[in-house]
PDB file of N, CA and C in Angstrom:
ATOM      1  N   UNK A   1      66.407 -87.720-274.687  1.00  0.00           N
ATOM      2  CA  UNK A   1      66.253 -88.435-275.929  1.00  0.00           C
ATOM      3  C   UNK A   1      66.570 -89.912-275.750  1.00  0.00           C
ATOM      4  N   UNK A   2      65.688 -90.576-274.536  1.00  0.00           N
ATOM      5  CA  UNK A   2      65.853 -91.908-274.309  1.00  0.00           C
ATOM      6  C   UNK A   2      65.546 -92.791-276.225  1.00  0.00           C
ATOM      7  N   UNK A   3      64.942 -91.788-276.580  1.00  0.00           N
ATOM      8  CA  UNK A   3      64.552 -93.069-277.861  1.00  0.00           C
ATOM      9  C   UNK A   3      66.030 -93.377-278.533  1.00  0.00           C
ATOM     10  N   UNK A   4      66.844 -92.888-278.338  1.00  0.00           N
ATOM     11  CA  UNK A   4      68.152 -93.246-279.451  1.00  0.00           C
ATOM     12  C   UNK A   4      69.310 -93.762-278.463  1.00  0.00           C
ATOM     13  N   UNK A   5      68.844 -93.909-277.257  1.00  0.00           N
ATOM     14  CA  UNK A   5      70.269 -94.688-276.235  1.00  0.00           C
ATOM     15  C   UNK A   5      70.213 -96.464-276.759  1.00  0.00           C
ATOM     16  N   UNK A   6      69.228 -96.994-277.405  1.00  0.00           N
ATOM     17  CA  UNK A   6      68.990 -98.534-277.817  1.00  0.00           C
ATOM     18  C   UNK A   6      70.222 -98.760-278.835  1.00  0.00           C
ATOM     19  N   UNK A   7      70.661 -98.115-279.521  1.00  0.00           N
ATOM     20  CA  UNK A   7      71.759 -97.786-280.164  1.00  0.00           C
ATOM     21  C   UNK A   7      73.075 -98.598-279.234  1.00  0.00           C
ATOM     22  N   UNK A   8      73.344 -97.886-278.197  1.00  0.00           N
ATOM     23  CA  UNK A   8      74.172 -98.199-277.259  1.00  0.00           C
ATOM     24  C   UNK A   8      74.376 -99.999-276.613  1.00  0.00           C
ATOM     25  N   UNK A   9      73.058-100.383-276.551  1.00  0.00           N
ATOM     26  CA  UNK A   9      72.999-101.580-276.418  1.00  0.00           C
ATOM     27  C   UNK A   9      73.081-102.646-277.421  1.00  0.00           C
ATOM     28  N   UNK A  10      72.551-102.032-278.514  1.00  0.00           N
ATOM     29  CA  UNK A  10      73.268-102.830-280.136  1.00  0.00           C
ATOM     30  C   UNK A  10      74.823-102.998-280.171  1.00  0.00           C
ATOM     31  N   UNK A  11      75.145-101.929-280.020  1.00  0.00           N
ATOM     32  CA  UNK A  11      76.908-101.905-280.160  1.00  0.00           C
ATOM     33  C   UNK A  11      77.413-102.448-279.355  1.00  0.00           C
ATOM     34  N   UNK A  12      76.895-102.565-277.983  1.00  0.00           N
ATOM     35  CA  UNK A  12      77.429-103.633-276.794  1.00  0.00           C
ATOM     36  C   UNK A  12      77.367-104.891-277.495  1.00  0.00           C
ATOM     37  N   UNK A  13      75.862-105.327-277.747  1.00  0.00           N
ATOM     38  CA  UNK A  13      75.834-106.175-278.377  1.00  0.00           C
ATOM     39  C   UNK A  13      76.903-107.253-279.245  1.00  0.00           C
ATOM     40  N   UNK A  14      76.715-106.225-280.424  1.00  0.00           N
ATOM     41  CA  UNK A  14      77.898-106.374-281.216  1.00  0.00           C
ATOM     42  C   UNK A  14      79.888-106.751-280.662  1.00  0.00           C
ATOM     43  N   UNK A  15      79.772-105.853-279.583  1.00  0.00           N
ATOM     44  CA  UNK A  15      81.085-106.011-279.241  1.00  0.00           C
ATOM     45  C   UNK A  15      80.825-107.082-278.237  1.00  0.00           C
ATOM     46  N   UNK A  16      79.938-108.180-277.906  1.00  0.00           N
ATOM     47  CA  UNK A  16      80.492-109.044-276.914  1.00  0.00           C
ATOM     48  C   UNK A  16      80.270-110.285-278.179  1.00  0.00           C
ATOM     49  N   UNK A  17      79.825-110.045-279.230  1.00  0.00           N
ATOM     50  CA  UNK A  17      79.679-111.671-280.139  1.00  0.00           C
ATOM     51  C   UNK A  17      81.461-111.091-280.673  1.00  0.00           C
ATOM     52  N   UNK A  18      81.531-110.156-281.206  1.00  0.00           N
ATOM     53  CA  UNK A  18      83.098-109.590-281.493  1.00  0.00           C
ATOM     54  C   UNK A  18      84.084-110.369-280.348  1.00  0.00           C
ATOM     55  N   UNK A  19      84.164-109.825-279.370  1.00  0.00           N
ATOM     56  CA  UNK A  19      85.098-110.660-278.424  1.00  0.00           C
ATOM     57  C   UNK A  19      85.048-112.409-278.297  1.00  0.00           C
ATOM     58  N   UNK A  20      84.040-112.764-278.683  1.00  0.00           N
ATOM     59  CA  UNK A  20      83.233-113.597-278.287  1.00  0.00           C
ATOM     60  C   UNK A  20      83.571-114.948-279.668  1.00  0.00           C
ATOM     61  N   UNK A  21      84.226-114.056-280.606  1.00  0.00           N
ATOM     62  CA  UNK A  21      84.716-114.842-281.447  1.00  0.00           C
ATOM     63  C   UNK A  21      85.360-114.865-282.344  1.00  0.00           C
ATOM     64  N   UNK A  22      86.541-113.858-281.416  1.00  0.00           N
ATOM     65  CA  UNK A  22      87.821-113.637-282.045  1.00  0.00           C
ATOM     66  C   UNK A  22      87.992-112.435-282.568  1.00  0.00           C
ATOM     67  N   UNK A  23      87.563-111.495-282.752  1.00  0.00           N
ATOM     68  CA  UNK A  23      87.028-110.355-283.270  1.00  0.00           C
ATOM     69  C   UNK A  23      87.766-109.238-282.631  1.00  0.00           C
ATOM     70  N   UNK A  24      89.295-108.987-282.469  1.00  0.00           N
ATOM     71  CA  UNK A  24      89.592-108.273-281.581  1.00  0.00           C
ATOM     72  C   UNK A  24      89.741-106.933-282.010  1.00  0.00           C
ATOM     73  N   UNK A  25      90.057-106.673-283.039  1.00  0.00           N
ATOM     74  CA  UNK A  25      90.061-105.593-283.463  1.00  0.00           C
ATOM     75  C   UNK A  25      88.591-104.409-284.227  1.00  0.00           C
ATOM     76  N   UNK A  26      87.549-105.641-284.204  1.00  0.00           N
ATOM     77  CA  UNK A  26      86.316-104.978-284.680  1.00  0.00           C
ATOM     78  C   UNK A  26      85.878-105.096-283.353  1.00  0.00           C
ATOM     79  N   UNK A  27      85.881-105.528-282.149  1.00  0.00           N
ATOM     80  CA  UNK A  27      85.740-105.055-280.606  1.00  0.00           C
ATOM     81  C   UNK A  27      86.347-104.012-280.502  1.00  0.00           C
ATOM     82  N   UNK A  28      87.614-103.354-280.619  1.00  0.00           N
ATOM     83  CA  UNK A  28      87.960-102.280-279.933  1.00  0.00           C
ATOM     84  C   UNK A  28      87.691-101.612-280.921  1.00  0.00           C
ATOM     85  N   UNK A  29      87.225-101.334-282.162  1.00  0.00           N
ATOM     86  CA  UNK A  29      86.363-100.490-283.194  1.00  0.00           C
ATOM     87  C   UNK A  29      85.356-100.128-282.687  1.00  0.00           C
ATOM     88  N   UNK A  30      84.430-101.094-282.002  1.00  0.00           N
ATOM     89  CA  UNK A  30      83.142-101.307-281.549  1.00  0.00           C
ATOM     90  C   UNK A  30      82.928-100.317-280.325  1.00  0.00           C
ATOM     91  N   UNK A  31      84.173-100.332-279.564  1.00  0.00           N
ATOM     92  CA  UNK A  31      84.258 -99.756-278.508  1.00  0.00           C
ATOM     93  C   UNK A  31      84.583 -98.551-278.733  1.00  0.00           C
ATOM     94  N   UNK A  32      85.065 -97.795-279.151  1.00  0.00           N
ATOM     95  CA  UNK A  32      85.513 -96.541-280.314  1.00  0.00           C
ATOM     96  C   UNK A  32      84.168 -96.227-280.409  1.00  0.00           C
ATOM     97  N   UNK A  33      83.009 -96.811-281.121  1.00  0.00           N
ATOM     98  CA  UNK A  33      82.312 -96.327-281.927  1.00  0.00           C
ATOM     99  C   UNK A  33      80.919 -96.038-280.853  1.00  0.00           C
ATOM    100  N   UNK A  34      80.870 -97.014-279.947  1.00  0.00           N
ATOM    101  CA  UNK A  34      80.147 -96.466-278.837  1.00  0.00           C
ATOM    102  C   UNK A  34      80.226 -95.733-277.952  1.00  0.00           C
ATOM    103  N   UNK A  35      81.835 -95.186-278.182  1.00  0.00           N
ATOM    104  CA  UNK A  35      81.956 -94.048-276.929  1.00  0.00           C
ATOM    105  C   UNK A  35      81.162 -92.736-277.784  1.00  0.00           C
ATOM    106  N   UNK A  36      81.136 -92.649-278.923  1.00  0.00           N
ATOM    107  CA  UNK A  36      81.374 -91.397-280.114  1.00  0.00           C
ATOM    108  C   UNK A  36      79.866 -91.592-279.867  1.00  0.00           C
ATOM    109  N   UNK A  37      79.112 -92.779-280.202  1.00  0.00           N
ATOM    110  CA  UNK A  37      77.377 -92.996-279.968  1.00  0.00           C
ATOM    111  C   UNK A  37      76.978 -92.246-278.753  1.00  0.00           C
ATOM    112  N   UNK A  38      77.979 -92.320-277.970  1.00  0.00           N
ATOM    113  CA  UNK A  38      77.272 -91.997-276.232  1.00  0.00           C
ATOM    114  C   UNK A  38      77.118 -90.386-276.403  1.00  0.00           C
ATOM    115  N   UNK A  39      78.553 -89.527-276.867  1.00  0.00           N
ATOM    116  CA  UNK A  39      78.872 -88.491-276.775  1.00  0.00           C
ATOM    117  C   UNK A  39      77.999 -87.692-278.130  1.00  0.00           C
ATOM    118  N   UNK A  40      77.584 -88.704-279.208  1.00  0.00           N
ATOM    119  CA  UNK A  40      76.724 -87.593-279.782  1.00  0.00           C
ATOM    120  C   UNK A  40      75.082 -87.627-278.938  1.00  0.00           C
ATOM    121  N   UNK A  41      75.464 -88.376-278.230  1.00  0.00           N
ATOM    122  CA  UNK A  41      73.747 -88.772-277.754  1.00  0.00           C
ATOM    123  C   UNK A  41      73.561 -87.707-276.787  1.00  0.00           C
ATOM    124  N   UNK A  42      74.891 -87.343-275.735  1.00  0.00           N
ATOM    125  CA  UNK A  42      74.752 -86.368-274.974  1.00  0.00           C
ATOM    126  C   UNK A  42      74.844 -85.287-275.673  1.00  0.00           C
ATOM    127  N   UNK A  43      75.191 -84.771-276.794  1.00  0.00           N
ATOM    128  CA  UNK A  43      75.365 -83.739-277.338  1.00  0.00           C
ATOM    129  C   UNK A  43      73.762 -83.246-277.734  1.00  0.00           C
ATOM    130  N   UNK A  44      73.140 -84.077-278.108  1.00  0.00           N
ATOM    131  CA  UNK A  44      72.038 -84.377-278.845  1.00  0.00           C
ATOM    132  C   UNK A  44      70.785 -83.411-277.408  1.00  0.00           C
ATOM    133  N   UNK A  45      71.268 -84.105-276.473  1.00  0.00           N
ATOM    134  CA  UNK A  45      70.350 -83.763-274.924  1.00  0.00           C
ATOM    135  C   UNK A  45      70.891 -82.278-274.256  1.00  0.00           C
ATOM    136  N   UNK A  46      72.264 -82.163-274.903  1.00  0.00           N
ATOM    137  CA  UNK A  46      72.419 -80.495-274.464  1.00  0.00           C
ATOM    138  C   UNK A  46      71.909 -79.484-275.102  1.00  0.00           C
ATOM    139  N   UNK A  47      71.920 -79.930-276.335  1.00  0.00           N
ATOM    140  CA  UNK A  47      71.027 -78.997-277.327  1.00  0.00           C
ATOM    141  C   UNK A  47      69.918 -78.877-277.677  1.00  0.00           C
ATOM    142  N   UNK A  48      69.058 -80.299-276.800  1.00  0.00           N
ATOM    143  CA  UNK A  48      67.676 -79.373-276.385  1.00  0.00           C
ATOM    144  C   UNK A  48      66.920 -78.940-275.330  1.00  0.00           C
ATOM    145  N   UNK A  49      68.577 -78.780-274.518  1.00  0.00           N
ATOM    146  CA  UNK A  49      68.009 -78.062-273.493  1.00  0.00           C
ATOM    147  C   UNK A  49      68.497 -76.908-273.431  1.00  0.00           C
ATOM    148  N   UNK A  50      69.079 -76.377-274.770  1.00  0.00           N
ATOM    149  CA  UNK A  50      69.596 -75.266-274.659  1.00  0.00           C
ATOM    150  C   UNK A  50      67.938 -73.832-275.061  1.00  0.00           C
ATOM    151  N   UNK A  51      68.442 -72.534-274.896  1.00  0.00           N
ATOM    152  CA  UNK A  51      67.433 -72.073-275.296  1.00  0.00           C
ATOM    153  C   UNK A  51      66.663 -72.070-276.646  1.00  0.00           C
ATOM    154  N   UNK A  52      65.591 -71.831-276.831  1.00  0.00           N
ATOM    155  CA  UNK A  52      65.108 -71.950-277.947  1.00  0.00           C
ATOM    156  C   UNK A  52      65.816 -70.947-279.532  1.00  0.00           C
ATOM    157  N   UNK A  53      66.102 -69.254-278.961  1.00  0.00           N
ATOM    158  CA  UNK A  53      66.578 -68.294-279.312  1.00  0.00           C
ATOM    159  C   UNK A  53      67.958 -68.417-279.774  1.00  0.00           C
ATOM    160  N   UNK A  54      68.534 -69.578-279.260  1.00  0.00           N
ATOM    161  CA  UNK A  54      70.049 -70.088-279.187  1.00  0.00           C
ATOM    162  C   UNK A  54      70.873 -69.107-278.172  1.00  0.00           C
ATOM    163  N   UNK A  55      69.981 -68.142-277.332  1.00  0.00           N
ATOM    164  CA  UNK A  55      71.008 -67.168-276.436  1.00  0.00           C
ATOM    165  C   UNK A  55      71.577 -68.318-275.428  1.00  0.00           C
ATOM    166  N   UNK A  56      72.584 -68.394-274.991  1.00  0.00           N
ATOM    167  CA  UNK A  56      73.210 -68.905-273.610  1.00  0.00           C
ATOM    168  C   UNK A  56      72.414 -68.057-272.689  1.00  0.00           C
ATOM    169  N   UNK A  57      72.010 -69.019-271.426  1.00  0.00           N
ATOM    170  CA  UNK A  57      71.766 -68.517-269.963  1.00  0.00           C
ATOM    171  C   UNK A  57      73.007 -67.716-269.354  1.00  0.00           C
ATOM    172  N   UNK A  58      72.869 -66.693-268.513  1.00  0.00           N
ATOM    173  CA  UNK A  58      74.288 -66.867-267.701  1.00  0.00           C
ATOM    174  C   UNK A  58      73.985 -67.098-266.187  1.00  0.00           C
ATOM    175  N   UNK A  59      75.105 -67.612-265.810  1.00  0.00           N
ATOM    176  CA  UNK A  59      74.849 -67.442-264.054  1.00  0.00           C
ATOM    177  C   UNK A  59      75.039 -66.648-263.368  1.00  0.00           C
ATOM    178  N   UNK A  60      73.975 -66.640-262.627  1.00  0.00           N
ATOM    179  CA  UNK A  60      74.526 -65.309-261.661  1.00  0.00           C
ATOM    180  C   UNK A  60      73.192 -64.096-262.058  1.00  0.00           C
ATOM    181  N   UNK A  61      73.433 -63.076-260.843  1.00  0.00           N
ATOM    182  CA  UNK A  61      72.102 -62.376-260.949  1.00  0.00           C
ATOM    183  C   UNK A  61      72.839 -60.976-261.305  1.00  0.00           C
ATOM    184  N   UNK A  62      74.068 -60.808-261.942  1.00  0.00           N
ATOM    185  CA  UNK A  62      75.053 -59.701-262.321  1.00  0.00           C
ATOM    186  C   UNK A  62      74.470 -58.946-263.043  1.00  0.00           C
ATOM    187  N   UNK A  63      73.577 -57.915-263.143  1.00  0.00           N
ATOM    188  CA  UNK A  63      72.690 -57.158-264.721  1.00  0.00           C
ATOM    189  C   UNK A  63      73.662 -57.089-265.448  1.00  0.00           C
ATOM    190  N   UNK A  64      75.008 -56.886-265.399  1.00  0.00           N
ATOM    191  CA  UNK A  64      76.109 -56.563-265.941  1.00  0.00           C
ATOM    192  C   UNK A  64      76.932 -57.723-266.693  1.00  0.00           C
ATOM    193  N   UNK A  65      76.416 -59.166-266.345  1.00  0.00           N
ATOM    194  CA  UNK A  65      76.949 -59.964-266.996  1.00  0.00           C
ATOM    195  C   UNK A  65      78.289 -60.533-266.596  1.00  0.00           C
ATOM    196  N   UNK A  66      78.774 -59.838-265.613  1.00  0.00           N
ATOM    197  CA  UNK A  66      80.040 -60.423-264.928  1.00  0.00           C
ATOM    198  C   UNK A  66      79.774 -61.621-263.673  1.00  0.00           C
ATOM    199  N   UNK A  67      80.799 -62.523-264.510  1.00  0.00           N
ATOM    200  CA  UNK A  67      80.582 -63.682-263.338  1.00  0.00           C
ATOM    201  C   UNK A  67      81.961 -64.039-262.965  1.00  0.00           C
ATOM    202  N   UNK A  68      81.618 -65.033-262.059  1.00  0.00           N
ATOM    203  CA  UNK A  68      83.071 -65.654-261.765  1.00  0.00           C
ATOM    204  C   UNK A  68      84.340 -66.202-262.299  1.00  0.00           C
ATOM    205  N   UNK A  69      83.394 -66.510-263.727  1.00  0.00           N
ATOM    206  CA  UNK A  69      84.558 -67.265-265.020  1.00  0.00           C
ATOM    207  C   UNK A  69      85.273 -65.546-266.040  1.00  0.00           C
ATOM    208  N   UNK A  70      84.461 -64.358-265.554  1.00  0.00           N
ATOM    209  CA  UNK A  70      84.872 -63.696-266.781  1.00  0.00           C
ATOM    210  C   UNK A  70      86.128 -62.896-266.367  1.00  0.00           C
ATOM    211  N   UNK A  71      87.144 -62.683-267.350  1.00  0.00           N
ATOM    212  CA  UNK A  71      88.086 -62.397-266.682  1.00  0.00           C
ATOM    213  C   UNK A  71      88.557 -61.248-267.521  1.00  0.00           C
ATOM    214  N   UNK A  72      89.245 -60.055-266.994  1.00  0.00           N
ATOM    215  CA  UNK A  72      89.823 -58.739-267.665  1.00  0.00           C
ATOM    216  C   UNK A  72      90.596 -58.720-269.225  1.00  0.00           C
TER     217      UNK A  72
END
């Protein structure tokens, strides 16, 4: 979902005229607010690569469903 990472570069944006002129606390807002931009953006790219059905994949060729993470 390259179309919504431009986002990311606005808020940079924003946070270097912020630093840029005194702005210290709406910079580290800025910076706050683009980490949360990044992380819904990746959220955004896991969920459409998840299945369509919403089942989880599992790993492993177990018919049984047991893998390395499952535990007693």
């Amino acid at each position: 979902m390259a179309q919504n990472e431009w986002i990311l570069d606005v808020l940079s944006d924003l946070n270097a005229f912020a630093v840029a002129n005194g702005l210290t606390m709406l910079a580290e807002q800025l910076d706050d607010t683009k980490l949360i931009a990044a992380a819904e953006i990746a959220s955004m790219k896991n969920e459409a690569r998840a299945p369509a059905d919403g089942n989880r994949t599992r790993s492993g060729s177990d018919p049984a469903g047991f893998g390395e993470h499952q535990h007693a």
